[in-house]
PDB file of N, CA and C in Angstrom:
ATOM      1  N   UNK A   1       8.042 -10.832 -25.360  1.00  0.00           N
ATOM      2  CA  UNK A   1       7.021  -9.839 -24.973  1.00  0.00           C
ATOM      3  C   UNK A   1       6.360 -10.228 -23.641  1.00  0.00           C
ATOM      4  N   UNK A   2       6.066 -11.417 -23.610  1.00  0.00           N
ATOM      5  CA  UNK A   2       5.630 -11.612 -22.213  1.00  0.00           C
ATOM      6  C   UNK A   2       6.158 -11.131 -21.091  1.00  0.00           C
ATOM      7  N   UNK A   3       7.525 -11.359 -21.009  1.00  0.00           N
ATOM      8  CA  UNK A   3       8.201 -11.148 -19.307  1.00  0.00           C
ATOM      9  C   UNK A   3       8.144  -9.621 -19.354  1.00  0.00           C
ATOM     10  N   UNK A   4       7.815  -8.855 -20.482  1.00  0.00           N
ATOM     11  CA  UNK A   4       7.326  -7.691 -19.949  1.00  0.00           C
ATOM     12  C   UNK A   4       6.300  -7.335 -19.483  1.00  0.00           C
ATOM     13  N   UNK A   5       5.322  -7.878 -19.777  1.00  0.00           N
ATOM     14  CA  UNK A   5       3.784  -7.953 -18.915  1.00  0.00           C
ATOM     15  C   UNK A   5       3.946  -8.479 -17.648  1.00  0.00           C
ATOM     16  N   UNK A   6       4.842  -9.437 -17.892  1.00  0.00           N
ATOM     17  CA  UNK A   6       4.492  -9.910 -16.374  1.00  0.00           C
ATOM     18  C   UNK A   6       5.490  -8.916 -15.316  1.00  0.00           C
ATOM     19  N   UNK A   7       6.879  -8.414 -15.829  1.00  0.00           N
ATOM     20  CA  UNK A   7       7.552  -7.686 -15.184  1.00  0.00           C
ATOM     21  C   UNK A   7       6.151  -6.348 -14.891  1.00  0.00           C
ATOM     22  N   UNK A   8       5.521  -5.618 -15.774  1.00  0.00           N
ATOM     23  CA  UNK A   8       4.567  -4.782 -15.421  1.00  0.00           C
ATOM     24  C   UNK A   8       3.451  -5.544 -14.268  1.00  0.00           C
ATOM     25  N   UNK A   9       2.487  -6.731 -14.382  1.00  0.00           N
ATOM     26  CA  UNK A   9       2.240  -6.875 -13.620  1.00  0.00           C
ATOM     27  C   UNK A   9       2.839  -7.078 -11.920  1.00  0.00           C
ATOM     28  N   UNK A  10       4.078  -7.356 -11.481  1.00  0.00           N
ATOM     29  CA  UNK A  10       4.726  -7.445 -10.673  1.00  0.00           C
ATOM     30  C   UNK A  10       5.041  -5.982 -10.142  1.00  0.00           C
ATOM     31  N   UNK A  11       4.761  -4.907 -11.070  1.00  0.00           N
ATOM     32  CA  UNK A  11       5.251  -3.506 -10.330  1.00  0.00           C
ATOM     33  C   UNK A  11       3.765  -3.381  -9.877  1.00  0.00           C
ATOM     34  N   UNK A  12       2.644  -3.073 -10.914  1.00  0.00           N
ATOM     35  CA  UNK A  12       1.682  -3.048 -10.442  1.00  0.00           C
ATOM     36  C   UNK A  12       0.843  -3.565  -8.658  1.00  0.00           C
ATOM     37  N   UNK A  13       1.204  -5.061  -8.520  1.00  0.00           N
ATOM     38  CA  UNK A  13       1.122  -5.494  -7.439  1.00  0.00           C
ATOM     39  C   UNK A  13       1.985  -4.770  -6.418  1.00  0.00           C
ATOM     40  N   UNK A  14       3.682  -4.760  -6.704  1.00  0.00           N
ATOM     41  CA  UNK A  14       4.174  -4.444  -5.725  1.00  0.00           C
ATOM     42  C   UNK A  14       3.237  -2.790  -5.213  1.00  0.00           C
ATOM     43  N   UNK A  15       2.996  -2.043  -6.121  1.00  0.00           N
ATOM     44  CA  UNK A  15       2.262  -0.686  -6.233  1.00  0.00           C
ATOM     45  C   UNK A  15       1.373  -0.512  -5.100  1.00  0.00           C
ATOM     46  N   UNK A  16       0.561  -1.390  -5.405  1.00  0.00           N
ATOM     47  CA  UNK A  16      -0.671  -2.130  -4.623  1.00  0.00           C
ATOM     48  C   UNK A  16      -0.516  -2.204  -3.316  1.00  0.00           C
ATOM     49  N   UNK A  17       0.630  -3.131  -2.858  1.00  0.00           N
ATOM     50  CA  UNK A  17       1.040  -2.999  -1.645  1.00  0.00           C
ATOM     51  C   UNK A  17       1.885  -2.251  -0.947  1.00  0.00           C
ATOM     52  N   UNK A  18       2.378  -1.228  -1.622  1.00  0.00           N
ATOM     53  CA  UNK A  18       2.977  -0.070  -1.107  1.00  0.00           C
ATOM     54  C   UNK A  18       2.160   1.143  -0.679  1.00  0.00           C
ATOM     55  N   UNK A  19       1.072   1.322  -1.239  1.00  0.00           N
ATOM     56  CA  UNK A  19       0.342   2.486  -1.801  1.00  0.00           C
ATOM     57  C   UNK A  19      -0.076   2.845  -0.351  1.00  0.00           C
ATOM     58  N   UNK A  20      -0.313   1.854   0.222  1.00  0.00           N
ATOM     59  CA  UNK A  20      -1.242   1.915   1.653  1.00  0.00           C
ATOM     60  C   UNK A  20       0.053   2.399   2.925  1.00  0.00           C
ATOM     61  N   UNK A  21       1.386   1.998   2.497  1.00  0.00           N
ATOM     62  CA  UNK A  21       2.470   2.652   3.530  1.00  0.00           C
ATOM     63  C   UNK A  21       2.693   4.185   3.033  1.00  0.00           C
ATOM     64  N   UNK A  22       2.380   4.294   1.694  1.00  0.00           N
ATOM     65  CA  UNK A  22       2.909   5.755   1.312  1.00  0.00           C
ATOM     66  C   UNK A  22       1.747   6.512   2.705  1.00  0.00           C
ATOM     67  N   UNK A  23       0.857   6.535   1.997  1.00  0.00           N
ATOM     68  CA  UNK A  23      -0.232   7.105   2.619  1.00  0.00           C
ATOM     69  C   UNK A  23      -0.185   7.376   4.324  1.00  0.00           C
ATOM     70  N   UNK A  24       0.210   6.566   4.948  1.00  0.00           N
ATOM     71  CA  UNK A  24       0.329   6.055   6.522  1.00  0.00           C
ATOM     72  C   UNK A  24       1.707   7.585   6.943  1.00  0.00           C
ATOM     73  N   UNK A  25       3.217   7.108   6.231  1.00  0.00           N
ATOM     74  CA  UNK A  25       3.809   7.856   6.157  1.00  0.00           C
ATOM     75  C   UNK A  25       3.607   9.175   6.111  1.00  0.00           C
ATOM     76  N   UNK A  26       2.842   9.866   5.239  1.00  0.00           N
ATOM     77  CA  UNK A  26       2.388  11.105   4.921  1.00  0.00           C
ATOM     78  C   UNK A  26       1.804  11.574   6.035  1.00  0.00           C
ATOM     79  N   UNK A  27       0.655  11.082   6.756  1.00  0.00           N
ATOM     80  CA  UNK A  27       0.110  11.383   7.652  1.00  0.00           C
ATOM     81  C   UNK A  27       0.838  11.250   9.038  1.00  0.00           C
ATOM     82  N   UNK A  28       2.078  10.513   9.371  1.00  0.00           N
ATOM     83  CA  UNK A  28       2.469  10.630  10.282  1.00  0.00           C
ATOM     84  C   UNK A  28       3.554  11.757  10.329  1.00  0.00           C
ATOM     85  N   UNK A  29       4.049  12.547   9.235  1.00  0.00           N
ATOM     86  CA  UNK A  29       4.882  13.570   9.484  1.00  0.00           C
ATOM     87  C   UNK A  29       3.824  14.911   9.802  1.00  0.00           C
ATOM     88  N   UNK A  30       2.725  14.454   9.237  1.00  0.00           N
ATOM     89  CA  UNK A  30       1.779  16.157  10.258  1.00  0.00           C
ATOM     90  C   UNK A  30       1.806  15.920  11.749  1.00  0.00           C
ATOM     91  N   UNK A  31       1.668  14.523  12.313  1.00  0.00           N
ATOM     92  CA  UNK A  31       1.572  13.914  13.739  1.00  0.00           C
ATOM     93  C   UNK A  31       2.798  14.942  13.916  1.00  0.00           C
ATOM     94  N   UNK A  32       3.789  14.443  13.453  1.00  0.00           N
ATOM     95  CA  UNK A  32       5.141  14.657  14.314  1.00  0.00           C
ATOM     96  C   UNK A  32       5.935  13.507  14.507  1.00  0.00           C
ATOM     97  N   UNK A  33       7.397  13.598  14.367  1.00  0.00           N
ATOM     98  CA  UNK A  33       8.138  12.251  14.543  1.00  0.00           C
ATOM     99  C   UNK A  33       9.171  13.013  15.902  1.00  0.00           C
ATOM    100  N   UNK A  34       9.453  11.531  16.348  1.00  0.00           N
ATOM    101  CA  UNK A  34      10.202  11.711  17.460  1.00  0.00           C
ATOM    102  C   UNK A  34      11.803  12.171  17.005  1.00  0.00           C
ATOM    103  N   UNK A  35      12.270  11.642  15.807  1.00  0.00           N
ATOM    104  CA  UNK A  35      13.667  11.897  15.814  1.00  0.00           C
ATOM    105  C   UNK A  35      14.178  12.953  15.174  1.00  0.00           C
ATOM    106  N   UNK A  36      14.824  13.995  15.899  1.00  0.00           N
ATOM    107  CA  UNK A  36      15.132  15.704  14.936  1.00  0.00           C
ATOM    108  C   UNK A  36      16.127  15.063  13.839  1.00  0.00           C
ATOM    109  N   UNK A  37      15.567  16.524  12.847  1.00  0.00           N
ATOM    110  CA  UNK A  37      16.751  16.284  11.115  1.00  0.00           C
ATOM    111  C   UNK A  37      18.032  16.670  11.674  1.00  0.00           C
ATOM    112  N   UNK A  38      18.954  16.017  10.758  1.00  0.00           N
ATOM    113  CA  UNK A  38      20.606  16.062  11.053  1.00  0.00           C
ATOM    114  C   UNK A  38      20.782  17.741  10.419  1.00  0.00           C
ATOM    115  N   UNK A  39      21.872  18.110  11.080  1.00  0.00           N
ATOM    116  CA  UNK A  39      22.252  19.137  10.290  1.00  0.00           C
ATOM    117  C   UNK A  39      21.684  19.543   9.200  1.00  0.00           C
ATOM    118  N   UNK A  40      21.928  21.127   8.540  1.00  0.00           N
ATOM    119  CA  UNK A  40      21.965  21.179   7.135  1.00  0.00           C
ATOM    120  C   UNK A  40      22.883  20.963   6.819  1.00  0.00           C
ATOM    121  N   UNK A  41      22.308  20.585   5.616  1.00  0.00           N
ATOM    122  CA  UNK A  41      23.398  20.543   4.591  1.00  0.00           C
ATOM    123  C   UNK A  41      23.738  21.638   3.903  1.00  0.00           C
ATOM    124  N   UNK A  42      25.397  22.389   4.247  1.00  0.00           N
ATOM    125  CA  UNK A  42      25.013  23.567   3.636  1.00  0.00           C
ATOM    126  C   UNK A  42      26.010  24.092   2.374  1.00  0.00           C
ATOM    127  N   UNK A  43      25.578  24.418   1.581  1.00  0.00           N
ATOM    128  CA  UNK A  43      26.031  24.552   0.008  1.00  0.00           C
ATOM    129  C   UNK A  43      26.139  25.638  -0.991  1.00  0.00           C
ATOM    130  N   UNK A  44      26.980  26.108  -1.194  1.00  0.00           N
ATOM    131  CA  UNK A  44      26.820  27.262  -2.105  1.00  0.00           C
ATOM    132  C   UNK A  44      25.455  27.736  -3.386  1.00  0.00           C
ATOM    133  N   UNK A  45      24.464  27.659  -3.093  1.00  0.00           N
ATOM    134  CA  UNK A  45      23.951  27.889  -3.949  1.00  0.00           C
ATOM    135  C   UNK A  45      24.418  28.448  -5.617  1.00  0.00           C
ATOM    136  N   UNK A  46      24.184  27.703  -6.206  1.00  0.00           N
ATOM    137  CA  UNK A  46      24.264  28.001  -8.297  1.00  0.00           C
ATOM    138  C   UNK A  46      24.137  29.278  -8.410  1.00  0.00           C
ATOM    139  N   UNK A  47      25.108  29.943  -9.612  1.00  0.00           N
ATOM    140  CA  UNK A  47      24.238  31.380  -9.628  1.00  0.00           C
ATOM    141  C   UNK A  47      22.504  31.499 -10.247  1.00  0.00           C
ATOM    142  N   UNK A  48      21.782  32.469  -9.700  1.00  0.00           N
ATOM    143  CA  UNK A  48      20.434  32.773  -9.828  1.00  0.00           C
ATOM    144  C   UNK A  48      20.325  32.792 -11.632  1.00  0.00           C
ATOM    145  N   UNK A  49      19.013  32.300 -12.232  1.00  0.00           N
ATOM    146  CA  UNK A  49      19.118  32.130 -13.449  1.00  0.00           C
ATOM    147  C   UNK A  49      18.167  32.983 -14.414  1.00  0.00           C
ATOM    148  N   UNK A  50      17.897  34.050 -13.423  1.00  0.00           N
ATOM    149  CA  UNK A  50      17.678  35.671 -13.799  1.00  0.00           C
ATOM    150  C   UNK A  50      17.670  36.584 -12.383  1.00  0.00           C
ATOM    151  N   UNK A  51      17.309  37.504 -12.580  1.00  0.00           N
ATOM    152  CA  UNK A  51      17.174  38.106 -11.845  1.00  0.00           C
ATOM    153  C   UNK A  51      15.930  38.333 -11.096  1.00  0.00           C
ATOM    154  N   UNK A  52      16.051  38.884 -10.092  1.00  0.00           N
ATOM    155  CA  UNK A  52      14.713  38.054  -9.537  1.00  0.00           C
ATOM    156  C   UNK A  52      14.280  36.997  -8.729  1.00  0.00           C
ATOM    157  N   UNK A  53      15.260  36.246  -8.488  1.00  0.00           N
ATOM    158  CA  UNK A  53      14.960  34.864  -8.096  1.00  0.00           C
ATOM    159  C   UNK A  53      15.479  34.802  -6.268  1.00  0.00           C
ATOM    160  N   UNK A  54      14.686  33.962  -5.748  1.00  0.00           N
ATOM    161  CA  UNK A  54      15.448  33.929  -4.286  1.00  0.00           C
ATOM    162  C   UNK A  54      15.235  32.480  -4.181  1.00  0.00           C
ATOM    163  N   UNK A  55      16.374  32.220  -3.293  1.00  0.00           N
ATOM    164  CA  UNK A  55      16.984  30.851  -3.621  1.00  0.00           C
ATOM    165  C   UNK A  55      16.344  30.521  -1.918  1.00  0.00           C
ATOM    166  N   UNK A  56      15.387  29.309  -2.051  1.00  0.00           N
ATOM    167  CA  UNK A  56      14.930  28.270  -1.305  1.00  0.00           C
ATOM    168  C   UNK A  56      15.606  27.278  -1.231  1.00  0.00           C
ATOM    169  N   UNK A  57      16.565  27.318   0.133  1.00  0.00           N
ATOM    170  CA  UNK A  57      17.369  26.470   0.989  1.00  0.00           C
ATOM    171  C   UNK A  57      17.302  25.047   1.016  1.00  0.00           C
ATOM    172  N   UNK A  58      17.478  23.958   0.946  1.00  0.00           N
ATOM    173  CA  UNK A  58      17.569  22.741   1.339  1.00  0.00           C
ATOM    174  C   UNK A  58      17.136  22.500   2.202  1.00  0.00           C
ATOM    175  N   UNK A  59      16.188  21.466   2.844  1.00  0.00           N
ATOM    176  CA  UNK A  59      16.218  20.743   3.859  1.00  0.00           C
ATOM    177  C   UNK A  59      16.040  19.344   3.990  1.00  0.00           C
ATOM    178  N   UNK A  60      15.863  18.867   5.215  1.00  0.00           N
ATOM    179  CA  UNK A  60      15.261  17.546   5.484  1.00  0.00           C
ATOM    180  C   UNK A  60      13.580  17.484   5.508  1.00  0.00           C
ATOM    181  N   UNK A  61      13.766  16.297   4.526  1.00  0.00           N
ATOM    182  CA  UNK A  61      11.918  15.514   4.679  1.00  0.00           C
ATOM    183  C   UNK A  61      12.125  14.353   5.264  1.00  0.00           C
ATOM    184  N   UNK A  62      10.874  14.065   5.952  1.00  0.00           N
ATOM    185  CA  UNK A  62      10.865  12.802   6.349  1.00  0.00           C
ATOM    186  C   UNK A  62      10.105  12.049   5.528  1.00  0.00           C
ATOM    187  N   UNK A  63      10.855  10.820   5.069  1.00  0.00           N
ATOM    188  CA  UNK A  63      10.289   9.951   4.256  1.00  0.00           C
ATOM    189  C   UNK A  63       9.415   8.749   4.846  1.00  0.00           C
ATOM    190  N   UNK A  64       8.969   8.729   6.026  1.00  0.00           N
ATOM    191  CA  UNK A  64       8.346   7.934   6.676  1.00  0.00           C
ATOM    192  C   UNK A  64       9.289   6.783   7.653  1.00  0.00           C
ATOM    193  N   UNK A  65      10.511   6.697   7.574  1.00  0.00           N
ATOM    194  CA  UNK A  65      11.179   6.008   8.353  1.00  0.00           C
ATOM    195  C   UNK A  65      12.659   7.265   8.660  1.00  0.00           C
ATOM    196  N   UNK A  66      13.513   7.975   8.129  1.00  0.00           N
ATOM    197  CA  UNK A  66      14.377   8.470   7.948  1.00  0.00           C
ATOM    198  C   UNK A  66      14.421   9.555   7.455  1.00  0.00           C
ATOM    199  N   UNK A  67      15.446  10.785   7.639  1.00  0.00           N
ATOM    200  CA  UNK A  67      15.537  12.005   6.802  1.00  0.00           C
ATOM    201  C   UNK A  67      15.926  12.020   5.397  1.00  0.00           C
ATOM    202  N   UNK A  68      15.534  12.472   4.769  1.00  0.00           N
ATOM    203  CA  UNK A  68      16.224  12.560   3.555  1.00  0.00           C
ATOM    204  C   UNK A  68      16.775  14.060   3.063  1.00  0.00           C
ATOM    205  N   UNK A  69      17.624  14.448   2.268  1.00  0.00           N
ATOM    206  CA  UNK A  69      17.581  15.523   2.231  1.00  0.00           C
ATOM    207  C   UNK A  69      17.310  16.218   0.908  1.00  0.00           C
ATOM    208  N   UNK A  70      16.831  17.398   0.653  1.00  0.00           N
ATOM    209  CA  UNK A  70      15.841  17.999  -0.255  1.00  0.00           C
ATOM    210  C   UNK A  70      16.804  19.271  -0.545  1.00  0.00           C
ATOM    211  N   UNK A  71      17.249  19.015  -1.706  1.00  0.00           N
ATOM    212  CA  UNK A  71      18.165  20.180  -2.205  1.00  0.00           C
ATOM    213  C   UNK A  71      17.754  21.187  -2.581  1.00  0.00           C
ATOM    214  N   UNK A  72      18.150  22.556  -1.973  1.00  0.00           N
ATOM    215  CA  UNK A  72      17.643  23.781  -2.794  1.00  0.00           C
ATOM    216  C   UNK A  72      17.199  24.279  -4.110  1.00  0.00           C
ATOM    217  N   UNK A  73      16.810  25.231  -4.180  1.00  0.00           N
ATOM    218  CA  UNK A  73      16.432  25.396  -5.611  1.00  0.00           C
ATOM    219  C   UNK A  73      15.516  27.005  -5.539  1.00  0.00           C
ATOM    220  N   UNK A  74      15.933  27.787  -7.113  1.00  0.00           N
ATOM    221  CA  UNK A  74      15.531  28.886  -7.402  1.00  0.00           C
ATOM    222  C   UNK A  74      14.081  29.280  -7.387  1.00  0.00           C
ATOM    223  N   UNK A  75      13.536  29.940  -6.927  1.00  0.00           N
ATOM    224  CA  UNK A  75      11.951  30.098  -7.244  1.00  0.00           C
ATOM    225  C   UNK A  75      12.097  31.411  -7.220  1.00  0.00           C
ATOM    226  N   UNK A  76      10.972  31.650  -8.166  1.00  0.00           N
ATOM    227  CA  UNK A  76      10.661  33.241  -8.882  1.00  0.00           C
ATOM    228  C   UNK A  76      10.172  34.364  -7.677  1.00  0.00           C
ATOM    229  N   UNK A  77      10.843  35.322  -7.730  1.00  0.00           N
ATOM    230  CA  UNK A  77      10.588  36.441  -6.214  1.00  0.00           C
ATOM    231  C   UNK A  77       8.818  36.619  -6.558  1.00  0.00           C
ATOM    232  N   UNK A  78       8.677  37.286  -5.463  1.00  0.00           N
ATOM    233  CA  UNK A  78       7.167  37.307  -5.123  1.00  0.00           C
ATOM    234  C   UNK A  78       7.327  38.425  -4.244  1.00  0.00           C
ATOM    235  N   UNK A  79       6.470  39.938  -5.690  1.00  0.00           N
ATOM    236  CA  UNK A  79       6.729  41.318  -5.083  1.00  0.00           C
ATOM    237  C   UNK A  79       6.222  41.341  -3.217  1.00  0.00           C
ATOM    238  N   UNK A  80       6.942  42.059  -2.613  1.00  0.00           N
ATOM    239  CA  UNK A  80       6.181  42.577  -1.395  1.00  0.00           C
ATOM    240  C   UNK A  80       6.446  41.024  -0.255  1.00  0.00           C
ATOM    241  N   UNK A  81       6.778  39.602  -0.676  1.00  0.00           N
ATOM    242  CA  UNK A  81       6.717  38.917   0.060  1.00  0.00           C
ATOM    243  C   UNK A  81       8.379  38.646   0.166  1.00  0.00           C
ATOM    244  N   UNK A  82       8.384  37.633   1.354  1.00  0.00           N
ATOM    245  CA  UNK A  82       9.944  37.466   1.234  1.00  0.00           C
ATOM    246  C   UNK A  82       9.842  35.633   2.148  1.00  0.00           C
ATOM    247  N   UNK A  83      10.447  34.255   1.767  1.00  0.00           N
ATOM    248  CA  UNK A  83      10.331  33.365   1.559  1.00  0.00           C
ATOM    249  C   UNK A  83      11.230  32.932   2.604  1.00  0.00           C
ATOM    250  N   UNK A  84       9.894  32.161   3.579  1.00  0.00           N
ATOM    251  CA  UNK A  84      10.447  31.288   4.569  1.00  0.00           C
ATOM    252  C   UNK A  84      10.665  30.370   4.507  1.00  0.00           C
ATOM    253  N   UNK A  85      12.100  29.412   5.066  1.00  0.00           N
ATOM    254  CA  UNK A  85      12.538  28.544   4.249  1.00  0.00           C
ATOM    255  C   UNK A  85      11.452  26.922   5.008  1.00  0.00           C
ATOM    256  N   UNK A  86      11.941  26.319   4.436  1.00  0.00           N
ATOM    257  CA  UNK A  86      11.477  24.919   5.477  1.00  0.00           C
ATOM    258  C   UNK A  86      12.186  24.466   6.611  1.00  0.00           C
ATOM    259  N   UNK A  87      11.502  24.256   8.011  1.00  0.00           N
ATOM    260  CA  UNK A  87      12.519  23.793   9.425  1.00  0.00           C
ATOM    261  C   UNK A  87      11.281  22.895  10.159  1.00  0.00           C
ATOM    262  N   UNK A  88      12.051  22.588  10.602  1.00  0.00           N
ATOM    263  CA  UNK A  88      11.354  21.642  12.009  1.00  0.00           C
ATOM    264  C   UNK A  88      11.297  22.169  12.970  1.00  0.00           C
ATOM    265  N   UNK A  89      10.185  22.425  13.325  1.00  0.00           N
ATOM    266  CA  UNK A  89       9.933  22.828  14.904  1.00  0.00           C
ATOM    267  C   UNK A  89       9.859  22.116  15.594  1.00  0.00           C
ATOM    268  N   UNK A  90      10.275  21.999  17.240  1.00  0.00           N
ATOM    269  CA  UNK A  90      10.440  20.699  18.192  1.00  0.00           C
ATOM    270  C   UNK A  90       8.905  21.246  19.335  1.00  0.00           C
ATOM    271  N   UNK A  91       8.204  20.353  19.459  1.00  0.00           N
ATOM    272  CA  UNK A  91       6.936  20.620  20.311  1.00  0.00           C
ATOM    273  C   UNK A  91       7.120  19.331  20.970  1.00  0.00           C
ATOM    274  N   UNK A  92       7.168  19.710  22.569  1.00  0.00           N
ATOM    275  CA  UNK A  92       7.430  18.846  23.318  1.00  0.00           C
ATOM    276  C   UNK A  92       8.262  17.426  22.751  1.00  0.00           C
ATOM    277  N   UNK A  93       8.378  16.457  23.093  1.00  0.00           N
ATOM    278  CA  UNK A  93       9.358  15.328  22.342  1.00  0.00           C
ATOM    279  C   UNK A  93       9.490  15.300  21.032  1.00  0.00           C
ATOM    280  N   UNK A  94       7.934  16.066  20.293  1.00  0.00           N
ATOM    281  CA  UNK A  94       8.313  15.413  18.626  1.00  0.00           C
ATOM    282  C   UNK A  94       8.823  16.622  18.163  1.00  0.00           C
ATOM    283  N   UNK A  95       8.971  16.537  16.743  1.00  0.00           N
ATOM    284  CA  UNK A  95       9.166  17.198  15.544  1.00  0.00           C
ATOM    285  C   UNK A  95       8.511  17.741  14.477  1.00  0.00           C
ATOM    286  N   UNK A  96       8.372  18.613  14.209  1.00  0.00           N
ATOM    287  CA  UNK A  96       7.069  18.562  13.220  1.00  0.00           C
ATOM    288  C   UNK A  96       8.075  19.806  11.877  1.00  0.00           C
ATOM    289  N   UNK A  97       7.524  19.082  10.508  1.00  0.00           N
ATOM    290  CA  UNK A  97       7.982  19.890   9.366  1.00  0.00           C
ATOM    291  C   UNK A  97       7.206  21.012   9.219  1.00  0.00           C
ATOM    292  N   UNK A  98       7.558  22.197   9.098  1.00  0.00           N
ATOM    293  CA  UNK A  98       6.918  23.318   8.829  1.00  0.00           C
ATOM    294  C   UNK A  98       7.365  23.655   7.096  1.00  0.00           C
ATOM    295  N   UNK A  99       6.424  23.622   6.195  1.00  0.00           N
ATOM    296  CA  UNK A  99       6.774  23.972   4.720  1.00  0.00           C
ATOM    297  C   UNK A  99       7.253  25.067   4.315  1.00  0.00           C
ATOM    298  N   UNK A 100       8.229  25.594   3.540  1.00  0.00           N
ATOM    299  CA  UNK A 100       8.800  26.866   3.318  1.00  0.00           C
ATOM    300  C   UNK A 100       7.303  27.303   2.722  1.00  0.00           C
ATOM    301  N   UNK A 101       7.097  28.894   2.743  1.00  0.00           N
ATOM    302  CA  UNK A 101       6.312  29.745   2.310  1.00  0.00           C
ATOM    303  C   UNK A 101       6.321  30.969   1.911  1.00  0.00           C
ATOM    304  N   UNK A 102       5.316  31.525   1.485  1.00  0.00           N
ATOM    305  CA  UNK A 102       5.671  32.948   1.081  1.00  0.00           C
ATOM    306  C   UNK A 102       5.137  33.791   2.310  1.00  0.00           C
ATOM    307  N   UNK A 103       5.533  34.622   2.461  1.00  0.00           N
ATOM    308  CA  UNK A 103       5.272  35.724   3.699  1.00  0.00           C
ATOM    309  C   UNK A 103       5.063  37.192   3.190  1.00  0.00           C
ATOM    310  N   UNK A 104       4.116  37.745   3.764  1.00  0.00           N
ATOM    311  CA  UNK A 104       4.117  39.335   3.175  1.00  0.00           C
ATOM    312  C   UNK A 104       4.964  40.215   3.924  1.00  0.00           C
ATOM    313  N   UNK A 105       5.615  40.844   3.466  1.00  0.00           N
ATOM    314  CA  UNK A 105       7.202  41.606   4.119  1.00  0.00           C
ATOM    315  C   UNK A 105       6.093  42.825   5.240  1.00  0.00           C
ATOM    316  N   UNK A 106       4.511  42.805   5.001  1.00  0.00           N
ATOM    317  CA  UNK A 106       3.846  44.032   5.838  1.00  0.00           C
ATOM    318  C   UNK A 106       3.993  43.471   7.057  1.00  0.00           C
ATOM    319  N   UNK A 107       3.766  44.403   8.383  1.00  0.00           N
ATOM    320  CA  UNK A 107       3.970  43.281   9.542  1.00  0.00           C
ATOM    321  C   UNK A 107       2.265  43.900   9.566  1.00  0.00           C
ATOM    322  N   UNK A 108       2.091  42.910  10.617  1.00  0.00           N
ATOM    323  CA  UNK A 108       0.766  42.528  11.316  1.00  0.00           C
ATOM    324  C   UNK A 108      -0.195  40.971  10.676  1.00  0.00           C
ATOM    325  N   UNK A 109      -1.112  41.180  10.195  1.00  0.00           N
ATOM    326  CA  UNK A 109      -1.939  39.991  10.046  1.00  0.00           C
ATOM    327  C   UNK A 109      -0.738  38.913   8.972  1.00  0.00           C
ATOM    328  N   UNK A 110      -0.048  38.615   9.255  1.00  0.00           N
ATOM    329  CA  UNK A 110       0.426  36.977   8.259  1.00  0.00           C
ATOM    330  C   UNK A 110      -0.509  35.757   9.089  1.00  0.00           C
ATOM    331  N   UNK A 111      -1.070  35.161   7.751  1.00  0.00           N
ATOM    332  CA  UNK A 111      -1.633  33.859   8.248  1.00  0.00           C
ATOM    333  C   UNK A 111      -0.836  32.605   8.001  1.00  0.00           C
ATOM    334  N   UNK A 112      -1.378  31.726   9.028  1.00  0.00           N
ATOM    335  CA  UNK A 112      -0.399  30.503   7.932  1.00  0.00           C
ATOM    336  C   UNK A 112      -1.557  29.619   7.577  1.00  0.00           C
ATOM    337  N   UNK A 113      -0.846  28.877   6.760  1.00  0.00           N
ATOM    338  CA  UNK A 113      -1.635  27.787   6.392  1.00  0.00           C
ATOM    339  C   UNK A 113      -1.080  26.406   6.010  1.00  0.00           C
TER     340      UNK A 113
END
C-alpha cells in the first residue's frame, strides 16, 4: 500500500510543478506563436449520428511548444446559424488560433468574441 501513496505523492508534486507551464502556455497562444500549423489533416468525416448535425473540422492546437492535431467531431446544428471552423490567422510574423464558432447565417451585425 505504501508505494501507492508515495507513487500519488510523486504525481501530485510533479502536478505542482507543471501547473505553472500549463498556465504560461495558454496564455502565449492568445499572444500568438511564430510557427504556422502544418497542413490539415484531411479525412472523411463518420457518417452524421442524426440528422441535424454539422460536422466541425479538425485542426491544429498549439500545445505550448508544438502543433498538435484536434480531430473533428459532430456537433448539434444551431437553427439560423452556420459553424465556423477553427484556423489560424497570420498577423504580421505570428499566428494566432481563432476558435471555431457559431455564426448567424443574417448578414450585418455578427460579433465575435
Amino acid at each position: 500500500m505504501r508505494t501507492k501513496n508515495w507513487l500519488l505523492c510523486l504525481l501530485i508534486a510533479v502536478a505542482a510543478l507543471l501547473a505553472p507551464f500549463a498556465s504560461q502556455a495558454e496564455s502565449r497562444v492568445s499572444i500568438g506563436v511564430t510557427i504556422g500549423p502544418p497542413p490539415p489533416v484531411v479525412v472523411a468525416p463518420p457518417p452524421a449520428p442524426a440528422p441535424g448535425y454539422v460536422w466541425a473540422p479538425g485542426y491544429w492546437a498549439w500545445n505550448g511548444y508544438q502543433h498538435v492535431w484536434v480531430g473533428g467531431n459532430w456537433i448539434a446544428a444551431r437553427p439560423g446559424y452556420y459553424w465556423v471552423p477553427d484556423r489560424w490567422e497570420r498577423r504580421g510574423p505570428q499566428w494566432h488560433h481563432v476558435h471555431g464558432h457559431w455564426k448567424n447565417r443574417g448578414h450585418g451585425h455578427g460579433h465575435h468574441h
